[in-house]
PDB file of N, CA and C in Angstrom:
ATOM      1  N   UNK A   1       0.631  -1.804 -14.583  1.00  0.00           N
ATOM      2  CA  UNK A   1       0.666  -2.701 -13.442  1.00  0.00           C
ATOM      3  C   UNK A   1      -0.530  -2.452 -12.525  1.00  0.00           C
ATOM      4  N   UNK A   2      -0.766  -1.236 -12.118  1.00  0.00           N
ATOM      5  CA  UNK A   2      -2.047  -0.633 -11.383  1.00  0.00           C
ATOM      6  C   UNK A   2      -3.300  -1.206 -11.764  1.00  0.00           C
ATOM      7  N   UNK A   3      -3.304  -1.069 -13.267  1.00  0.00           N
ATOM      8  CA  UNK A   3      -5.030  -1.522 -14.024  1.00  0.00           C
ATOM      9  C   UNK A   3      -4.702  -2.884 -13.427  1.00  0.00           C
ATOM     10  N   UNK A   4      -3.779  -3.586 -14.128  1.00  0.00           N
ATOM     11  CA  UNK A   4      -3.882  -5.292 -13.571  1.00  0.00           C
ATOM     12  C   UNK A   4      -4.565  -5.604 -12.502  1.00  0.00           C
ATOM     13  N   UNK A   5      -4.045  -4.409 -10.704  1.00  0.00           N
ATOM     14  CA  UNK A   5      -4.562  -4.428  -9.487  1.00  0.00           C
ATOM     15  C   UNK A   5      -6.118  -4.778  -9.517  1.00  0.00           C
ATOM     16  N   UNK A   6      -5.927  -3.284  -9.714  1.00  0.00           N
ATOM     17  CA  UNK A   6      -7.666  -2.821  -9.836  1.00  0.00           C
ATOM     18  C   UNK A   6      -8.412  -3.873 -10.752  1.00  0.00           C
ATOM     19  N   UNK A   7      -8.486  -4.210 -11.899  1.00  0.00           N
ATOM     20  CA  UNK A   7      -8.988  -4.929 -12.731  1.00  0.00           C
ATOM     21  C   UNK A   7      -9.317  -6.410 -11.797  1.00  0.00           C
ATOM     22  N   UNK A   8      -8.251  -6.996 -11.376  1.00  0.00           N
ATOM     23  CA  UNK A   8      -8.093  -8.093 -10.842  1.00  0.00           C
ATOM     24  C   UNK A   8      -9.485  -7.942  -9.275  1.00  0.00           C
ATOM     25  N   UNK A   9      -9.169  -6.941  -8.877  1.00  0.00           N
ATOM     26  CA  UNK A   9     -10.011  -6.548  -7.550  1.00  0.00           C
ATOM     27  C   UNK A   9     -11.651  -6.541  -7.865  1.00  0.00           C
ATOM     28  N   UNK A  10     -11.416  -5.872  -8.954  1.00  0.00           N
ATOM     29  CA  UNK A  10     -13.180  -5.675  -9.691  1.00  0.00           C
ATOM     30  C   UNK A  10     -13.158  -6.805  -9.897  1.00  0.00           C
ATOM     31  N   UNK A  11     -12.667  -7.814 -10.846  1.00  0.00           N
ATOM     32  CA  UNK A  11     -13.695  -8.915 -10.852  1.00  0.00           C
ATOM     33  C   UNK A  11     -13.332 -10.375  -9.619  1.00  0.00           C
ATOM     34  N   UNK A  12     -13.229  -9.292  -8.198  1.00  0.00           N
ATOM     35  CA  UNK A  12     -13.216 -10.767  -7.477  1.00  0.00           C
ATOM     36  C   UNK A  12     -11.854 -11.830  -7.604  1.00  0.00           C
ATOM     37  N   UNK A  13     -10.775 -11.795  -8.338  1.00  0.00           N
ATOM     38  CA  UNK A  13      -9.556 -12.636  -8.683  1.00  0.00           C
ATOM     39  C   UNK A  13      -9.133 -12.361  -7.279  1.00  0.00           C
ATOM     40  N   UNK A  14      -9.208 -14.664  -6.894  1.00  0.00           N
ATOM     41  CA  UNK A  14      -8.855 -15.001  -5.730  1.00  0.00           C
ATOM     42  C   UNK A  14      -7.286 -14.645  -5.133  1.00  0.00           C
ATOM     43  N   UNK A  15      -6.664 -14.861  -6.478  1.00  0.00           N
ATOM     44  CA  UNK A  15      -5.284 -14.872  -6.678  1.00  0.00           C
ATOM     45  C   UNK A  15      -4.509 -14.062  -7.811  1.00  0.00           C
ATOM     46  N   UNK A  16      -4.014 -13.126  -8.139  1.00  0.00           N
ATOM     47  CA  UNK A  16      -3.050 -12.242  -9.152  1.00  0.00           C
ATOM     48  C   UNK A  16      -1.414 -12.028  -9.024  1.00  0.00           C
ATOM     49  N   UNK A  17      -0.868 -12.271  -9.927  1.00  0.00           N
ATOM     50  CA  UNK A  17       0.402 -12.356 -10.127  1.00  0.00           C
ATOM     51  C   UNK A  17       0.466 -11.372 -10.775  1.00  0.00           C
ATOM     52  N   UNK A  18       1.237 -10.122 -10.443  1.00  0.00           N
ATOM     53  CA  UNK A  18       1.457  -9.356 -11.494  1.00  0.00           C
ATOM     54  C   UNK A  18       2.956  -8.411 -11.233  1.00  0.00           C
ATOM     55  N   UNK A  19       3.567  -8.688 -12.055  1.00  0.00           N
ATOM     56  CA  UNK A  19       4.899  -8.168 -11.866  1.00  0.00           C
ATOM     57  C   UNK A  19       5.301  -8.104 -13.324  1.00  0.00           C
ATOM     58  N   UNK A  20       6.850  -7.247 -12.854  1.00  0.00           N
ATOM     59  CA  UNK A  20       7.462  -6.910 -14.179  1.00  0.00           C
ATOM     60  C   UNK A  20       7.925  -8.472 -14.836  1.00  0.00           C
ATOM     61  N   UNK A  21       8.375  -8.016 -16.136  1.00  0.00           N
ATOM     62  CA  UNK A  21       9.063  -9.394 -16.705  1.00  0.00           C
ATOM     63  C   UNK A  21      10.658  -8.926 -16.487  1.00  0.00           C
ATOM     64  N   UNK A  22      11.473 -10.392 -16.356  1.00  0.00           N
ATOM     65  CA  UNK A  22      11.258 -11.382 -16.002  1.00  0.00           C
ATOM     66  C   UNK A  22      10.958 -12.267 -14.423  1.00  0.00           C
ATOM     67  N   UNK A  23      10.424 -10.994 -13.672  1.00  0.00           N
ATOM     68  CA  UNK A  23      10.832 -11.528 -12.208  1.00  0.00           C
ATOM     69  C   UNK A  23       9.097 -12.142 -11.583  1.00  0.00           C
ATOM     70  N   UNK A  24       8.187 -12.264 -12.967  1.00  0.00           N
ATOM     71  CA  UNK A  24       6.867 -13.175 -12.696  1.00  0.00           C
ATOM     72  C   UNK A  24       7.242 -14.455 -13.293  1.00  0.00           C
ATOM     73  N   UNK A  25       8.153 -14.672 -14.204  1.00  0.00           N
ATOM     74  CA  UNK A  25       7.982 -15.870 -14.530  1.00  0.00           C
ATOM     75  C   UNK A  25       9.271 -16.369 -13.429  1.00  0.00           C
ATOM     76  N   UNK A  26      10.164 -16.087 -12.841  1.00  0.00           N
ATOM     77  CA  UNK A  26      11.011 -16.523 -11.976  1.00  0.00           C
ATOM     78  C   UNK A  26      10.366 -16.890 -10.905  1.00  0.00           C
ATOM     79  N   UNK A  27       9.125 -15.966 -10.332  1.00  0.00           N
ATOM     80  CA  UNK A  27       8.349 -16.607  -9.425  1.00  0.00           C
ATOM     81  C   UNK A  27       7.637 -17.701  -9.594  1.00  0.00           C
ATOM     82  N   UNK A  28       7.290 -17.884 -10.537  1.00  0.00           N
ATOM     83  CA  UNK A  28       6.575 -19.009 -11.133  1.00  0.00           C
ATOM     84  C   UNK A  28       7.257 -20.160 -10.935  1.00  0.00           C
ATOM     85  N   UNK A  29       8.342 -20.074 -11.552  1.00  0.00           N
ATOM     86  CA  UNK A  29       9.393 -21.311 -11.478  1.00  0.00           C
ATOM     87  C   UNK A  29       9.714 -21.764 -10.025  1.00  0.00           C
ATOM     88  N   UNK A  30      10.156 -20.782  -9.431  1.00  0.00           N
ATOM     89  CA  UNK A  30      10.535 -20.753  -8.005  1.00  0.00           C
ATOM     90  C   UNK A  30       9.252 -22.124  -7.297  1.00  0.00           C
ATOM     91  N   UNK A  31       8.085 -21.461  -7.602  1.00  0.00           N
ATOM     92  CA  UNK A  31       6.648 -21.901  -6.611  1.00  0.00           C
ATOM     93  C   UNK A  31       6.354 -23.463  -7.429  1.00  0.00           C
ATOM     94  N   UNK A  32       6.579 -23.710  -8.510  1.00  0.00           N
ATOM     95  CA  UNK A  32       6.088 -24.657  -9.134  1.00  0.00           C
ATOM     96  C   UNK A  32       7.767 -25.573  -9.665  1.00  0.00           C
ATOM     97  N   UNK A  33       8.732 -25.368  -9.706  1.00  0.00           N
ATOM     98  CA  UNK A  33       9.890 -25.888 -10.982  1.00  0.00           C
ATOM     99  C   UNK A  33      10.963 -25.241  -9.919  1.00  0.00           C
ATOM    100  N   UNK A  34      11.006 -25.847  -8.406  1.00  0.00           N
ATOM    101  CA  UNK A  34      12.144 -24.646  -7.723  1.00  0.00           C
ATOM    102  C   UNK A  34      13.531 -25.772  -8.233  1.00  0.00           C
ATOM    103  N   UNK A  35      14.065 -26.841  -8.704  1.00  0.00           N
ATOM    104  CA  UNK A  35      14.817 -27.257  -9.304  1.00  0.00           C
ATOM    105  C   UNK A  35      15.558 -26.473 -10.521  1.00  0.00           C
ATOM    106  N   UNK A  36      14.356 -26.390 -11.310  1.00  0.00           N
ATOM    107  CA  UNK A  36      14.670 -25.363 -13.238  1.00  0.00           C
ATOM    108  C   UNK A  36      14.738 -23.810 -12.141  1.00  0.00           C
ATOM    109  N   UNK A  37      14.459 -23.361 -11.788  1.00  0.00           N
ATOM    110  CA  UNK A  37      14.627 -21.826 -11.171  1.00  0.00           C
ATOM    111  C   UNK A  37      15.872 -21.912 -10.508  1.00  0.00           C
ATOM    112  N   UNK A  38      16.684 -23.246  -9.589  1.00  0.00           N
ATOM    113  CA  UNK A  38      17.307 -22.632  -9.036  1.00  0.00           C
ATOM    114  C   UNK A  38      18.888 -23.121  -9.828  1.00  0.00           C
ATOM    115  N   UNK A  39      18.783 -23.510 -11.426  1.00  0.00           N
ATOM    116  CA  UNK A  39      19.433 -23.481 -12.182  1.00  0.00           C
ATOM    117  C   UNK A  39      19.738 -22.519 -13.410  1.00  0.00           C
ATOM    118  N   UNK A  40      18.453 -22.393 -13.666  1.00  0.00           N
ATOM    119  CA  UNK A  40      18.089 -20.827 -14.113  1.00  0.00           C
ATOM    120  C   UNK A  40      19.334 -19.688 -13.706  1.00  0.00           C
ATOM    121  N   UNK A  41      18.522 -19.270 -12.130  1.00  0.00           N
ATOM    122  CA  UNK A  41      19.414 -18.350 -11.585  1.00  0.00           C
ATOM    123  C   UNK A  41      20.890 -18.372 -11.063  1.00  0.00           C
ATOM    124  N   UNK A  42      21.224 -19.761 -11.015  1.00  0.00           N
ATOM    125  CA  UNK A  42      22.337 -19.570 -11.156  1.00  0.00           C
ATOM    126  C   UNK A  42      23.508 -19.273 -12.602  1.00  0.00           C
ATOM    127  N   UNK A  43      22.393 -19.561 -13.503  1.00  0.00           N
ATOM    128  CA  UNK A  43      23.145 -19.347 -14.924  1.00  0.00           C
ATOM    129  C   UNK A  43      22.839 -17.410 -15.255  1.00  0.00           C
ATOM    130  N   UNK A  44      22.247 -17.237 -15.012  1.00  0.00           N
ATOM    131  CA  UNK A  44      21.778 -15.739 -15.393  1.00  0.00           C
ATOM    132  C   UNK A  44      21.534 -14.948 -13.770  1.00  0.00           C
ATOM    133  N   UNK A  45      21.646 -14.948 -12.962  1.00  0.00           N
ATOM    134  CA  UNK A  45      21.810 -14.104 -11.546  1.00  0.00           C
ATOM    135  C   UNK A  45      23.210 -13.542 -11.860  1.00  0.00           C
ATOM    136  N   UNK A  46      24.262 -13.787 -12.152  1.00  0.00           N
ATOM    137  CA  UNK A  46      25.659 -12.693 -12.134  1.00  0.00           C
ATOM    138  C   UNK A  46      25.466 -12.086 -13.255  1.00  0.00           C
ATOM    139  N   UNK A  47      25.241 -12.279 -14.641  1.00  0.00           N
ATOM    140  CA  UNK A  47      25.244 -11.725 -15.904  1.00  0.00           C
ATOM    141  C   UNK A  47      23.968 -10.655 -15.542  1.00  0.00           C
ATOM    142  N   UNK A  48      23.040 -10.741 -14.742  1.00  0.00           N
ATOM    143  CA  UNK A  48      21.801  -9.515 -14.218  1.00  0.00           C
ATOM    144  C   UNK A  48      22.325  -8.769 -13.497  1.00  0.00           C
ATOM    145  N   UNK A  49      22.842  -9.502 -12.491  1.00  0.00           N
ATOM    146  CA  UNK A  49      23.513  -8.291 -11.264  1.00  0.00           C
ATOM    147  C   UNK A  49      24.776  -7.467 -12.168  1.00  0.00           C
ATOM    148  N   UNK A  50      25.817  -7.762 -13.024  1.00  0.00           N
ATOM    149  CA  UNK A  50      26.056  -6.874 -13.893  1.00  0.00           C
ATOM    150  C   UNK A  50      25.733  -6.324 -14.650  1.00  0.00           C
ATOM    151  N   UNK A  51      24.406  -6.337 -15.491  1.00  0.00           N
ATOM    152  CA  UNK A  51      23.616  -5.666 -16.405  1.00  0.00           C
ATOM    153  C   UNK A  51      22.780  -4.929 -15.273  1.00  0.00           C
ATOM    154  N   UNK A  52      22.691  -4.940 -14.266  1.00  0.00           N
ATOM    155  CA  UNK A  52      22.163  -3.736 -13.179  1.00  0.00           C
ATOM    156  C   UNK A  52      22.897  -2.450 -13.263  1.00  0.00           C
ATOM    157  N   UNK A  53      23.883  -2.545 -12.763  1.00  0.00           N
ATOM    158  CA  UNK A  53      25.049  -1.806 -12.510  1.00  0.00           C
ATOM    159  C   UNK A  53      25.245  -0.415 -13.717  1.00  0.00           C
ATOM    160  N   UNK A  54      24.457   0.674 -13.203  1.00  0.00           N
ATOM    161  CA  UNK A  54      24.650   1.900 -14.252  1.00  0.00           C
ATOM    162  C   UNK A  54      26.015   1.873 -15.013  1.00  0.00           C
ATOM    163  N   UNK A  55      27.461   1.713 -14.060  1.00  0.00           N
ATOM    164  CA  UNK A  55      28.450   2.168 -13.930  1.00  0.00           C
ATOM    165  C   UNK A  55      28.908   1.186 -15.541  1.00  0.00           C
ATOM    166  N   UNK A  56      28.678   0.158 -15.211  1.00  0.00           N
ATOM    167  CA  UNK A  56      29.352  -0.716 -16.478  1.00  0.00           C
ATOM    168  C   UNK A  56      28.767  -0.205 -17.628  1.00  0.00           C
ATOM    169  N   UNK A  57      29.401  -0.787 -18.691  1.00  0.00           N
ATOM    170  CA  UNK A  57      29.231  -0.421 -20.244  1.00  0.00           C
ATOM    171  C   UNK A  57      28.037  -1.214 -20.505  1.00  0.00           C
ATOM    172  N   UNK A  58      26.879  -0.822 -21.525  1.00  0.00           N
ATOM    173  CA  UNK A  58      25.182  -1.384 -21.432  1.00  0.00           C
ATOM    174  C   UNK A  58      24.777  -1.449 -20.386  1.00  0.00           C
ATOM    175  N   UNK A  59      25.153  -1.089 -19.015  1.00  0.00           N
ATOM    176  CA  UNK A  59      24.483  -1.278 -17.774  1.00  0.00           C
ATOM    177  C   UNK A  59      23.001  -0.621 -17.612  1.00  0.00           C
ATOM    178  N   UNK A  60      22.510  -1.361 -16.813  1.00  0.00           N
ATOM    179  CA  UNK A  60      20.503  -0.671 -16.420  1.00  0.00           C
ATOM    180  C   UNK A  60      20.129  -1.594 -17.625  1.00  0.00           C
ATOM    181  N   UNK A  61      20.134  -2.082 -17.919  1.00  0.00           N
ATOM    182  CA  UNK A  61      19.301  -3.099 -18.783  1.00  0.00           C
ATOM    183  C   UNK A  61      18.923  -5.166 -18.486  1.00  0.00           C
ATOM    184  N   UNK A  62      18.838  -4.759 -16.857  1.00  0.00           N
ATOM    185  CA  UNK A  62      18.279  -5.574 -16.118  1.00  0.00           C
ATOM    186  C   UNK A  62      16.944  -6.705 -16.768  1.00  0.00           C
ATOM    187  N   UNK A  63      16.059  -5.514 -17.394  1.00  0.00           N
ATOM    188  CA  UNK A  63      15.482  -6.016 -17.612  1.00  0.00           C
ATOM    189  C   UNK A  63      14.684  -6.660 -18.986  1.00  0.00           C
ATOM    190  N   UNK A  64      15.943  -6.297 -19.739  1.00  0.00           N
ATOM    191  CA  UNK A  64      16.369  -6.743 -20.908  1.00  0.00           C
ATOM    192  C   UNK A  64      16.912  -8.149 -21.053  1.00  0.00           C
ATOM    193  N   UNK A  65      16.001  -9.168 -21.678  1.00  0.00           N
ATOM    194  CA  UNK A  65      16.188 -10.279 -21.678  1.00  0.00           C
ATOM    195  C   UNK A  65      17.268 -10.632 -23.150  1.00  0.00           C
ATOM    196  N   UNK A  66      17.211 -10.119 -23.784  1.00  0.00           N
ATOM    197  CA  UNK A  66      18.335 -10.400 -24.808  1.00  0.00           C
ATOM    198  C   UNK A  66      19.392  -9.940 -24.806  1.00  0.00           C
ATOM    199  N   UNK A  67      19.498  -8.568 -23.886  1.00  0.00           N
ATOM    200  CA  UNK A  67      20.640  -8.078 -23.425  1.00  0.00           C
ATOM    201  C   UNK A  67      21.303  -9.192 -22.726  1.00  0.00           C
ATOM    202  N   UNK A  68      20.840  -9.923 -21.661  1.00  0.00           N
ATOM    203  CA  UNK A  68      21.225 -10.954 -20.881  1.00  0.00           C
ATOM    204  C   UNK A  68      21.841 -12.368 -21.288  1.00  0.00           C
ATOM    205  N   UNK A  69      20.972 -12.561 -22.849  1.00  0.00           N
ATOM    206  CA  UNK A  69      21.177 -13.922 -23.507  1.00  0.00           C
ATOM    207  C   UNK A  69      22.423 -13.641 -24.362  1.00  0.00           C
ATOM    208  N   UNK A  70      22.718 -12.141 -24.611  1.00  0.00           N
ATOM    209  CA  UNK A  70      23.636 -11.959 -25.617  1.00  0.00           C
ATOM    210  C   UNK A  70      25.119 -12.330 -25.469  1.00  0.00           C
ATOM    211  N   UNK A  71      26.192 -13.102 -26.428  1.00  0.00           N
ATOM    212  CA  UNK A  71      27.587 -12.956 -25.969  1.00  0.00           C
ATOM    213  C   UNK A  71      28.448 -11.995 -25.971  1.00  0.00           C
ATOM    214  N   UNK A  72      27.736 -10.950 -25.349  1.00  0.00           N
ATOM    215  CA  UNK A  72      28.668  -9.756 -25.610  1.00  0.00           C
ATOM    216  C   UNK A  72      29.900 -10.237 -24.697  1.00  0.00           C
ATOM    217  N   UNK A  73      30.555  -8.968 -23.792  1.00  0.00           N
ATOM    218  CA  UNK A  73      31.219  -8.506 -23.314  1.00  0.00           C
ATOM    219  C   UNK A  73      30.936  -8.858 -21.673  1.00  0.00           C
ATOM    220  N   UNK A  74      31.241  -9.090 -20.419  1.00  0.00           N
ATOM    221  CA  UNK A  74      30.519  -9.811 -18.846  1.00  0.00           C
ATOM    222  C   UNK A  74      31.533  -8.442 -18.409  1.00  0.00           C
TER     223      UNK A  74
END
């Protein structure tokens, strides 16, 4: 994430987006598609905020996108 900074700084980049996945392309949506983002998150915002949660069973895998798509267990 750092090199991205720096890299971006060295060559002058007016503008850099750089974040983890999936919470750059949510921004994306948000700034450009805030309709598809704010359907998005309502379909996958509770199934994340429980895949946060150490305590639950597969929990911390936030940022696991197939963890999220999967029909396991909510």
């Amino acid at each position: 994430f750092i090199e991205l900074v720096v890299l971006g700084t060295y060559h002058r980049v007016p503008e850099l987006w750089a974040s983890k996945h999936p919470v750059l392309i949510m921004a994306y949506l948000s700034q450009y598609f805030p309709s598809l983002a704010g359907w998005l998150l309502r379909k996958v915002g509770p199934k994340r905020a429980r895949a946060m949660d150490p305590r639950a069973e597969g929990g911390d895998r936030g940022y696991s996108v197939s963890g999220l798509l999967s029909k396991g267990k909510q």
